[in-house]
Protein backbone atom coordinates (compact mmCIF):
# COMPACT_ATOMS: atom_id res chain seq x y z
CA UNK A 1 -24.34 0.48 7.80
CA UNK A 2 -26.64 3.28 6.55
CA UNK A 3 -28.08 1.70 3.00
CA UNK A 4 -30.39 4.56 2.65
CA UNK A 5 -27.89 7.34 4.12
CA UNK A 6 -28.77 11.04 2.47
CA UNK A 7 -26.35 12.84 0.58
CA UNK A 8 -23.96 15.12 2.24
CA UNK A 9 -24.90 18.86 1.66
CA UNK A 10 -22.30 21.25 1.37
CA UNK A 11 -24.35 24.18 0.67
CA UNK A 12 -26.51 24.64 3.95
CA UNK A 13 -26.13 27.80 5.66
CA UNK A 14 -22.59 28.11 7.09
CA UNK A 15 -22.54 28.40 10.95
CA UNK A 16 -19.45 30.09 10.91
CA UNK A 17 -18.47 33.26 10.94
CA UNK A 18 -14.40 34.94 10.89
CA UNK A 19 -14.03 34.76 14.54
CA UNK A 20 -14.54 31.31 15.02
CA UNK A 21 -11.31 30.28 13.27
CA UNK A 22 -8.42 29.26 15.45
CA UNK A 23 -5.89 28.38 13.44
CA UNK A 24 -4.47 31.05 11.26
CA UNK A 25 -1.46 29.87 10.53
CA UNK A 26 0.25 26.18 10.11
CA UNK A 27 2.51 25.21 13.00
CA UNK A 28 6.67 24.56 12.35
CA UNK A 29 7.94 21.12 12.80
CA UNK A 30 5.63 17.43 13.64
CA UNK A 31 2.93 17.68 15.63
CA UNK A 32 3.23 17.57 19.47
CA UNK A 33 1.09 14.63 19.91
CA UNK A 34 3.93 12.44 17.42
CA UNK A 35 7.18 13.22 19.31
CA UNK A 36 9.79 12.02 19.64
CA UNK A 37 9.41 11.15 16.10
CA UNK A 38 11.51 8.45 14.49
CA UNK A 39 14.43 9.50 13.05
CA UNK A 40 15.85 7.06 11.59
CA UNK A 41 12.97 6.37 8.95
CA UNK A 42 11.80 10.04 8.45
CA UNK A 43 12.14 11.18 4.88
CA UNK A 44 12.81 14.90 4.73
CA UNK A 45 12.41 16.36 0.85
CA UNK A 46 14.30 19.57 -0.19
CA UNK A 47 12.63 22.76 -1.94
CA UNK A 48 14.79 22.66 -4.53
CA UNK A 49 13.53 23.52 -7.65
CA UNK A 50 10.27 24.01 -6.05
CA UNK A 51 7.93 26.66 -4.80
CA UNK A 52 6.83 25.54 -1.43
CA UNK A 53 5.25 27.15 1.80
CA UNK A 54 2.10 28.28 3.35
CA UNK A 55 -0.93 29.73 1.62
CA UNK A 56 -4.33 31.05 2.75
CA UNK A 57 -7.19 29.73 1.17
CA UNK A 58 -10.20 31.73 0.52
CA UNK A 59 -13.60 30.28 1.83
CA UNK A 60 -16.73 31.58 2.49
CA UNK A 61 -16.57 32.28 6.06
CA UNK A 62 -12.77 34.08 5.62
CA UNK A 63 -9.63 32.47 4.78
CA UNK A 64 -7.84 29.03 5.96
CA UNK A 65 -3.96 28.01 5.70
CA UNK A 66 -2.52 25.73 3.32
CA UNK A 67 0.99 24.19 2.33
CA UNK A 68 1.75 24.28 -1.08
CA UNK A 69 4.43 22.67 -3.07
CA UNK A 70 4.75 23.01 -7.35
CA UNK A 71 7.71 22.87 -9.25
CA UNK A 72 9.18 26.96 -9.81
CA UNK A 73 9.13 26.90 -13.44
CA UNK A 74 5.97 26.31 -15.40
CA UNK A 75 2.36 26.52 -15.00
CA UNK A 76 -0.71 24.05 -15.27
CA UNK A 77 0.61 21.37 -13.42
CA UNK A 78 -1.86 18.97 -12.14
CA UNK A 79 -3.45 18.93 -8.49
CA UNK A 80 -3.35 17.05 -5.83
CA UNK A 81 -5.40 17.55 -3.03
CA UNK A 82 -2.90 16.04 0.16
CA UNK A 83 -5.56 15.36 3.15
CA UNK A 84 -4.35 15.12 7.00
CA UNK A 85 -4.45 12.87 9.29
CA UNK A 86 -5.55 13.54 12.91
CA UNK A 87 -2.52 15.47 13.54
CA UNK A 88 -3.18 18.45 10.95
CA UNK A 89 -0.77 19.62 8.43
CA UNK A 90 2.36 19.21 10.32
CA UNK A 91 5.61 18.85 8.62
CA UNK A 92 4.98 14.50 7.43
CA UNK A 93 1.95 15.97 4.97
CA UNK A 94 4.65 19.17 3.69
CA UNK A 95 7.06 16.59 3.13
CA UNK A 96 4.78 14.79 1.12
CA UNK A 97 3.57 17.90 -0.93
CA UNK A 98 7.60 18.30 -1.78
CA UNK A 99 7.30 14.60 -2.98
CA UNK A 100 4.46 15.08 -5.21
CA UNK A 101 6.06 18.52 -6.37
CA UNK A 102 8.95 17.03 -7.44
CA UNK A 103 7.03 14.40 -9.78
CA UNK A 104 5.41 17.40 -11.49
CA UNK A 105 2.16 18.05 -9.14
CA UNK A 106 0.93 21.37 -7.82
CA UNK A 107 0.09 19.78 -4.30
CA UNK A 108 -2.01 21.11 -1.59
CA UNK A 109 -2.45 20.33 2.03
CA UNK A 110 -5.45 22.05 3.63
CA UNK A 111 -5.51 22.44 7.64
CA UNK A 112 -9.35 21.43 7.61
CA UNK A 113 -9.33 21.68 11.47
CA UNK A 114 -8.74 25.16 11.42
CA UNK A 115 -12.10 26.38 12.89
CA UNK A 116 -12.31 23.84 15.67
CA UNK A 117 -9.08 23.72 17.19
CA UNK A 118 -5.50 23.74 16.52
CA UNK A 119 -4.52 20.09 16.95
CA UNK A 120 -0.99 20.57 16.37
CA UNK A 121 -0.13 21.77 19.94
CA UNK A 122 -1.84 19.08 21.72
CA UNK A 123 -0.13 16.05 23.13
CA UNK A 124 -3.31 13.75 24.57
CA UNK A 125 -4.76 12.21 21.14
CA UNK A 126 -8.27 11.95 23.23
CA UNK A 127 -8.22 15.56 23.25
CA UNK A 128 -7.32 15.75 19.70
CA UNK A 129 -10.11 13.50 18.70
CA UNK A 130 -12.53 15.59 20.67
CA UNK A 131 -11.54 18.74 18.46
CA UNK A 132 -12.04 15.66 15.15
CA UNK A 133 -15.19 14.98 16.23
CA UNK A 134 -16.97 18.33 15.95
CA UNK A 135 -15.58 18.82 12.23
CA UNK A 136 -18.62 18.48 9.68
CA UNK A 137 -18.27 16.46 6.11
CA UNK A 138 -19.58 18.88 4.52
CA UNK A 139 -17.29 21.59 6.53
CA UNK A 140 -14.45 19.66 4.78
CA UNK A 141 -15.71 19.25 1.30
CA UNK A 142 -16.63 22.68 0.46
CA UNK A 143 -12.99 23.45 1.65
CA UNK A 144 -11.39 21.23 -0.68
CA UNK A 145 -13.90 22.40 -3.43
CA UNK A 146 -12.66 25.98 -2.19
CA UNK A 147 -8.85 24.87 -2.25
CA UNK A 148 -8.75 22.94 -6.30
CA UNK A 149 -10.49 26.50 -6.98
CA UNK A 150 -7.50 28.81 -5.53
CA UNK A 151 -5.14 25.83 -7.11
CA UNK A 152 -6.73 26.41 -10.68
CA UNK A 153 -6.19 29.82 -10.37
CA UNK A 154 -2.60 29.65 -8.96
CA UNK A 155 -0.46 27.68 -11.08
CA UNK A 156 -2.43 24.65 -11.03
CA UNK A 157 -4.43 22.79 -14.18
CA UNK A 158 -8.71 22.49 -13.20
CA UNK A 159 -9.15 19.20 -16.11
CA UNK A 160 -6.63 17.33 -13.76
CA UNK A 161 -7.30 16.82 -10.24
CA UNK A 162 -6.06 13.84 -7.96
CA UNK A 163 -6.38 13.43 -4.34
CA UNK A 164 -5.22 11.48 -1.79
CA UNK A 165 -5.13 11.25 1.99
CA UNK A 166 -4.21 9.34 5.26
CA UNK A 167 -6.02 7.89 8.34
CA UNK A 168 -9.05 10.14 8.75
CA UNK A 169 -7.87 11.59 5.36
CA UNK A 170 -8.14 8.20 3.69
CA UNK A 171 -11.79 8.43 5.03
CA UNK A 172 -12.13 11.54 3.39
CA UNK A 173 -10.78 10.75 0.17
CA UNK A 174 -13.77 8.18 -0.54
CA UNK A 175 -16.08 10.77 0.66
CA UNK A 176 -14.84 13.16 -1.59
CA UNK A 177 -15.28 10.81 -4.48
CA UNK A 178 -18.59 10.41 -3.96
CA UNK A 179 -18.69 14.64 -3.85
CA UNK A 180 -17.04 16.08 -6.68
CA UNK A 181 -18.03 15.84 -10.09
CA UNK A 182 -14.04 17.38 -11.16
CA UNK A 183 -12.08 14.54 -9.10
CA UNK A 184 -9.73 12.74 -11.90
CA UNK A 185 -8.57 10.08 -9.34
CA UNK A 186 -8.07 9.83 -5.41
CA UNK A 187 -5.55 6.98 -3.43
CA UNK A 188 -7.08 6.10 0.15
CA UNK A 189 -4.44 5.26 2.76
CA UNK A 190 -5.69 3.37 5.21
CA UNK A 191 -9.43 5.48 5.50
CA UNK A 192 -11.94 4.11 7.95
CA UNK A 193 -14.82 2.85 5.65
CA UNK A 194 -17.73 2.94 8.45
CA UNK A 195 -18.19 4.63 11.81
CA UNK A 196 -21.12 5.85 14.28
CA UNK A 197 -23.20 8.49 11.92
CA UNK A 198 -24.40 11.56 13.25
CA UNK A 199 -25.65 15.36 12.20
CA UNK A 200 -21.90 16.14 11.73
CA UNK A 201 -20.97 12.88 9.57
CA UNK A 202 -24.12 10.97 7.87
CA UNK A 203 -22.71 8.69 5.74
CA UNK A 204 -19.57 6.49 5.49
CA UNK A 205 -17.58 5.27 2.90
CA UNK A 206 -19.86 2.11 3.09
CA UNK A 207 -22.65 3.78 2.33
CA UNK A 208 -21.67 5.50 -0.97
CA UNK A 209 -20.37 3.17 -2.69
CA UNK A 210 -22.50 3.27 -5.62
CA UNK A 211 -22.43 7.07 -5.87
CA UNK A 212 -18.49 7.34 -5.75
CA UNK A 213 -17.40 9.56 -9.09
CA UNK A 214 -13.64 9.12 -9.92
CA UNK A 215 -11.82 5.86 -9.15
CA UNK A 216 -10.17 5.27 -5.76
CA UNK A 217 -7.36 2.99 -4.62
CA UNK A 218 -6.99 1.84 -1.67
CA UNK A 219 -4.06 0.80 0.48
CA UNK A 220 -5.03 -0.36 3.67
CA UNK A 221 -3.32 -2.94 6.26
CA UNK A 222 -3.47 -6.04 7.41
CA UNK A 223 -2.91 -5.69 10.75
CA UNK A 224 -4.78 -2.77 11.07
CA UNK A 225 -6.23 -2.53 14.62
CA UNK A 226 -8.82 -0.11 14.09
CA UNK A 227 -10.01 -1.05 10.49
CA UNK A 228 -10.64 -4.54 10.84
CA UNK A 229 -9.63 -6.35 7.55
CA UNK A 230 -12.79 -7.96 7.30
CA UNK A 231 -14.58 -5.09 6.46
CA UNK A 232 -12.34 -3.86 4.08
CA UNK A 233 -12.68 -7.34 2.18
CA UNK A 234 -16.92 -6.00 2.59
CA UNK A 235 -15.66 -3.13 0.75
CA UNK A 236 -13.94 -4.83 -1.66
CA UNK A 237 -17.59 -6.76 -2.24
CA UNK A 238 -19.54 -3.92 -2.54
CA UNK A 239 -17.39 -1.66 -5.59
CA UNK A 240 -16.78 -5.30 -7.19
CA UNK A 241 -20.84 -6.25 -6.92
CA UNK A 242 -21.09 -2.19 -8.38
CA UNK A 243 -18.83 -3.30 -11.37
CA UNK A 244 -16.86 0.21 -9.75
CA UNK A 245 -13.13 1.06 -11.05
CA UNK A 246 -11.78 1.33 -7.79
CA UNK A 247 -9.67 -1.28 -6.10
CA UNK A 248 -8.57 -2.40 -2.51
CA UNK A 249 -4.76 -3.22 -2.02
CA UNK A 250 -4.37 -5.27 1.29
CA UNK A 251 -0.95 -5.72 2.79
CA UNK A 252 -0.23 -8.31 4.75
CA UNK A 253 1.78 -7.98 8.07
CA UNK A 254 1.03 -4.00 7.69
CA UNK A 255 -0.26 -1.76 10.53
CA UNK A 256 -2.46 1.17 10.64
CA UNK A 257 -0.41 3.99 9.52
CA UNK A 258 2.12 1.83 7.76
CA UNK A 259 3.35 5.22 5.51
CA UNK A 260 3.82 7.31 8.08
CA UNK A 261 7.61 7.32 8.08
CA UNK A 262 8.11 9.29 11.49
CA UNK A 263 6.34 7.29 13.28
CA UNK A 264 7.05 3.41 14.56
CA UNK A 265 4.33 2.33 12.38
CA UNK A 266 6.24 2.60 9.40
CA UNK A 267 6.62 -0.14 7.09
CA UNK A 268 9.00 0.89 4.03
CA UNK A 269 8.01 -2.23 1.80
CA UNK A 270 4.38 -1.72 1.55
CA UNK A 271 4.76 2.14 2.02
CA UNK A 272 7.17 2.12 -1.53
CA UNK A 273 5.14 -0.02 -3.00
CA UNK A 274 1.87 2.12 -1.91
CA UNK A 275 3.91 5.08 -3.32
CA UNK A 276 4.42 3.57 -6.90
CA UNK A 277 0.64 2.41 -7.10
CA UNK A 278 -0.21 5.57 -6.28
CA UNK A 279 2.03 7.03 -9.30
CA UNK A 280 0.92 4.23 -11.73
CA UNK A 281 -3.04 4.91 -10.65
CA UNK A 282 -2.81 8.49 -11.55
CA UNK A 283 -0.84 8.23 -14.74
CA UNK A 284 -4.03 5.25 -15.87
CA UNK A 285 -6.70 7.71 -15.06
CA UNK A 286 -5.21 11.11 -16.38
CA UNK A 287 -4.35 12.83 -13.08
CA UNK A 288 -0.40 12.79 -14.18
């Protein structure tokens, strides 16, 4: 673990230009790298009553798509900031922009991956983590910075902003803490707290700890095999020893990926209980 790891910096020169985007648009259905997905759990969320579909967002290098999902009546509804997993935005993270929609949020799903590759159409998930690899932090934070800005000005309320995220976007939402000075609140699912740093990503959850902004929950597993539960007990330790707001829900018996409902992973009892945590840890720190 980096103790001394520098701050990422979203506002070096940007390497890239329009013609280095590859995704221009979000692709229908899952992603090809989750079928056959698993029917019989999947949770499938209407539009009704709601304005939902894709979006561009403008950055600086030219525009990237989003799903959006608000309720159709009304205005300044707060944000929420919905971060991807591996697989992009694929129809799992719309579904879960419907969910938050219906509560009342103006959600948003950014596909982050968008210049490096489009993930959705690839079935080997070693291919798909050599298109992850190449993303930059600070790539991914100015986008989301860029996306609560088109939010504010579309519908969405700028003094209220929640975000949350699975798998690598659980990662993200710590880092993203630790970012922006506007985050309200942010709910980790099952983010990988450390990893091998490099140009592309210098610090780790880990490593911030002491500089994270807004308070963060999160929901991790148990069984995880590829977060071992030891160190999320170390990162426990470390926001405790920082007398930090955030807090670390462990759930025993749980896999990696235990919310992902199309997916043999799923678990409902800690992913419903996850869900209402998530609820009750925006509504304590203003984000509802």
């Amino acid at each position: 673990m980096n103790k001394k790891a520098a701050k990422i910096k979203t506002n070096a020169p940007n390497r890239f230009t329009r013609r280095h985007f590859i995704v221009g648009a979000l692709a229908a259905g899952f992603a090809a790298a989750v079928r056959p997905i698993a029917a019989q759990t999947v949770i499938h969320t209407d539009t009704a009553g709601l304005i939902a579909g894709e979006v561009k967002i403008p950055v600086a290098d030219g525009q990237i798509p989003a799903y959006r999902a608000m309720p159709a009546t009304g205005k300044n509804y707060p944000i929420v900031l919905v971060v991807h997993e591996i697989f992009g935005v694929h129809e799992y993270l719309r579904d879960v922009c419907r969910r938050f929609a219906k509560l009342g949020y103006h959600a948003v799903a950014t596909e982050l991956f968008a210049r490096q590759g489009d993930v959705s159409k690839i079935t080997n998930i070693d291919e798909i983590r050599n298109v992850v690899a190449q993303v930059p932090d600070a790539q991914v934070l100015a986008d989301l910075d860029a996306t609560f800005a088109w939010a504010s000005k579309n519908g969405g309320d700028g003094s209220k902003l929640g975000i949350t995220g699975f798998c690598w976007g659980g990662r993200i939402v710590w880092l993203y803490a630790a970012h922006s000075p506007r985050l309200t609140a942010g709910v980790a699912w099952y983010g990988r707290l450390t990893g091998v740093v490099d140009d592309l990503h210098p610090v780790h959850p880990l490593d911030l700890v002491k500089s994270i902004k807004a308070p963060v929950l999160g929901l991790y597993g148990a069984e995880d095999q590829g977060i071992p539960v030891e160190m999320v007990e170390m990162m426990q330790d470390e926001l405790k020893a920082a007398k930090h707001p955030s807090e670390i829900i462990i759930y025993p018996n749980a896999p990696h990926a235990f919310h992902s409902d199309y997916r043999a992973s799923y678990r409902q009892e800690p992913a419903q209980d996850g869900w209402k945590r998530l609820q009750a840890w925006f509504k304590k720190y203003g984000v509802a």
